[in-house]
Protein backbone atom coordinates (compact mmCIF):
# COMPACT_ATOMS: atom_id res chain seq x y z
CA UNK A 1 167.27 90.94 69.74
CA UNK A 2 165.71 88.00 67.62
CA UNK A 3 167.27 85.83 70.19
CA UNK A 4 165.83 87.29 73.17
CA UNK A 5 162.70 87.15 71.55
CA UNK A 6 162.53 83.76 71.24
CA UNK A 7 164.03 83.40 74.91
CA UNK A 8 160.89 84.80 76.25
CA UNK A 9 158.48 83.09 74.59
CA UNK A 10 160.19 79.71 75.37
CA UNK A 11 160.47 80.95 79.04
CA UNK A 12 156.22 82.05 79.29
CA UNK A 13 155.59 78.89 77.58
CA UNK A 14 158.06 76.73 80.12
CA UNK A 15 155.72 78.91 83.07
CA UNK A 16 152.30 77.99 81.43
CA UNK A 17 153.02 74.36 81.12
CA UNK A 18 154.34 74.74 84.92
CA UNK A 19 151.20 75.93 85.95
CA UNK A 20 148.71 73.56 85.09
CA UNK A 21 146.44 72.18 87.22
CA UNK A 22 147.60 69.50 89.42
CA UNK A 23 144.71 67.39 91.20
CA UNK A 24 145.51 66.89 94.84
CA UNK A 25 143.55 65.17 97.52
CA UNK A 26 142.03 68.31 99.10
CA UNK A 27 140.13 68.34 95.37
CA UNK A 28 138.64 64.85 95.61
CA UNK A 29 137.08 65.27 99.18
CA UNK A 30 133.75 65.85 99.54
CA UNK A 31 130.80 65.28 97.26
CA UNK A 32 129.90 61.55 95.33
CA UNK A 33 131.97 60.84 92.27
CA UNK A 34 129.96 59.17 89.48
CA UNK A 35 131.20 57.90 86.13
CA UNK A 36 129.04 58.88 83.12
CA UNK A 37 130.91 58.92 79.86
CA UNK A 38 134.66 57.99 78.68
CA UNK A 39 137.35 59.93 78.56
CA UNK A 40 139.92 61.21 75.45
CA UNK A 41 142.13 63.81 74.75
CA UNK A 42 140.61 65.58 77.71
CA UNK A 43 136.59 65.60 77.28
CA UNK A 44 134.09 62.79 78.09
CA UNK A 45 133.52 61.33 75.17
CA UNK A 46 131.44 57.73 74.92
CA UNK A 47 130.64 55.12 77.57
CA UNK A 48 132.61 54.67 80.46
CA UNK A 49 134.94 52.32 80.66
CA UNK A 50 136.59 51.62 83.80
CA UNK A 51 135.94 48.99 86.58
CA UNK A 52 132.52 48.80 87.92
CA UNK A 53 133.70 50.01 91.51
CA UNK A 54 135.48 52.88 89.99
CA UNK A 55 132.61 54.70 87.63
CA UNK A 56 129.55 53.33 90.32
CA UNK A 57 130.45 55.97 92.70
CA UNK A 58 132.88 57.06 94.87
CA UNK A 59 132.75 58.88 97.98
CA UNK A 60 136.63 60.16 99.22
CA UNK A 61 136.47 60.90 103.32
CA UNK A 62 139.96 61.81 103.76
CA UNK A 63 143.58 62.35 102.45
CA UNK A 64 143.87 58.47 102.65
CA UNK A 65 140.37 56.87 102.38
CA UNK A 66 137.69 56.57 99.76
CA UNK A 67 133.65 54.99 100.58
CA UNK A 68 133.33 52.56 97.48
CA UNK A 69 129.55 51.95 96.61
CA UNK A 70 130.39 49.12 94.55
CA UNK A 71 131.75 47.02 97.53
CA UNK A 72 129.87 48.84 100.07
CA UNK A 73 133.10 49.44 101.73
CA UNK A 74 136.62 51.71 102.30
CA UNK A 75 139.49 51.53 99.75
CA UNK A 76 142.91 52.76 100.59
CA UNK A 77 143.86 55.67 97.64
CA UNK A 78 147.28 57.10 96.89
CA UNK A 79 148.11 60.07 94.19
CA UNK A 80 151.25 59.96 93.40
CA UNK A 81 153.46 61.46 90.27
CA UNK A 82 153.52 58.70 87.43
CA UNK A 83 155.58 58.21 84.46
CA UNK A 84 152.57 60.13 82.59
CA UNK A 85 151.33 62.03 85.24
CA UNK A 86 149.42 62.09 88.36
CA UNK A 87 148.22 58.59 88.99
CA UNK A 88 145.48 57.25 91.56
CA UNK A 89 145.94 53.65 93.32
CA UNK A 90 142.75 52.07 94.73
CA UNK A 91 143.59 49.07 96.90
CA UNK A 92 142.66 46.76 99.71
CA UNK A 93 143.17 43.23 101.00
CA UNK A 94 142.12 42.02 97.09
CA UNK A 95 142.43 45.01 94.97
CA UNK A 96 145.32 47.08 93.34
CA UNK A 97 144.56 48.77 90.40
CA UNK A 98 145.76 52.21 89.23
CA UNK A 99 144.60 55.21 86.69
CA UNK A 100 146.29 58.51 85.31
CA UNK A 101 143.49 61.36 86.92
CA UNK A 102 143.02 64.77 84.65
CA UNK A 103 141.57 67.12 87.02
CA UNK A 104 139.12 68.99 84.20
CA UNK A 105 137.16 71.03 86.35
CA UNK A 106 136.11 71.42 90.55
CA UNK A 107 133.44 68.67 89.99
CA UNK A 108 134.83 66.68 86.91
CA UNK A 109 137.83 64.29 86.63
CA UNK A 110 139.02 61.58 84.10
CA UNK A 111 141.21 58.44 84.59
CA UNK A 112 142.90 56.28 81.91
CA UNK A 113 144.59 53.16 83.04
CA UNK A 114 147.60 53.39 84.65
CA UNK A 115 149.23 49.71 83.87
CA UNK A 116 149.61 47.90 80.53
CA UNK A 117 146.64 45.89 81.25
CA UNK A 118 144.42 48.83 81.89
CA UNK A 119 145.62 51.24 79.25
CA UNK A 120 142.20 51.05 77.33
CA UNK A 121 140.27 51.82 80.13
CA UNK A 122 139.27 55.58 80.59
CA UNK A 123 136.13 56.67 82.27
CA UNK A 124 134.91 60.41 83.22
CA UNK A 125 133.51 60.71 86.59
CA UNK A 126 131.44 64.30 87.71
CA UNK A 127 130.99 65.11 91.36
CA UNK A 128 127.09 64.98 92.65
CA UNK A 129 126.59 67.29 96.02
């Protein structure tokens, strides 16, 4: 008995951790992402700290394309499954540069960098309608 007791709670703790939000492109579409504080463990928390580009608004048209105010032009975006979790690539013809994306609410989101060289980075970014 004691050790189907412990079977069950492993198994609706396996299903919890299974269901956690996952941020797809349907959730990024529509609205103006801003960035207005950092991001750890979860919750804005400081300054943001990200590229310029990324926290001075973006605008995401489609499954493939994102309006980004800071060149006043479209960026190519990919989500993809990382190493530690969903990951975002921004590129064009001179850009490449990639963040792990929380999705921590319908209009909020936070990205830590997603290569060595960006691992400090980590802004949080709310939707404006």
């Amino acid at each position: 008995m004691k050790k189907l007791k412990y079977s069950l709670i492993f198994l609706v703790l396996f299903i919890l951790i299974g269901c956690t939000s996952k941020i797809t492109e349907e959730d990024l579409i529509s609205g103006y992402w801003i960035g207005t504080a950092g991001y750890q463990d979860g919750k804005p928390e400081g300054d943001p700290y990200c590229l310029y580009y990324v926290i001075g608004g973006l605008e995401f048209k489609d499954e493939q394309t994102v309006y980004v105010e800071g060149y006043e032009k479209d960026f190519e975006y990919v989500l993809e499954n990382g190493k530690n979790g969903m990951k975002i690539t921004f590129t064009d013809e001179n850009h490449y540069d990639s963040y792990y994306i929380d999705k921590v609410s319908e209009d909020e989101i936070g990205l830590v960098g997603g290569t060595e060289m960006k691992k400090e980075e980590s802004c949080y970014l709310e939707r404006k309608w």
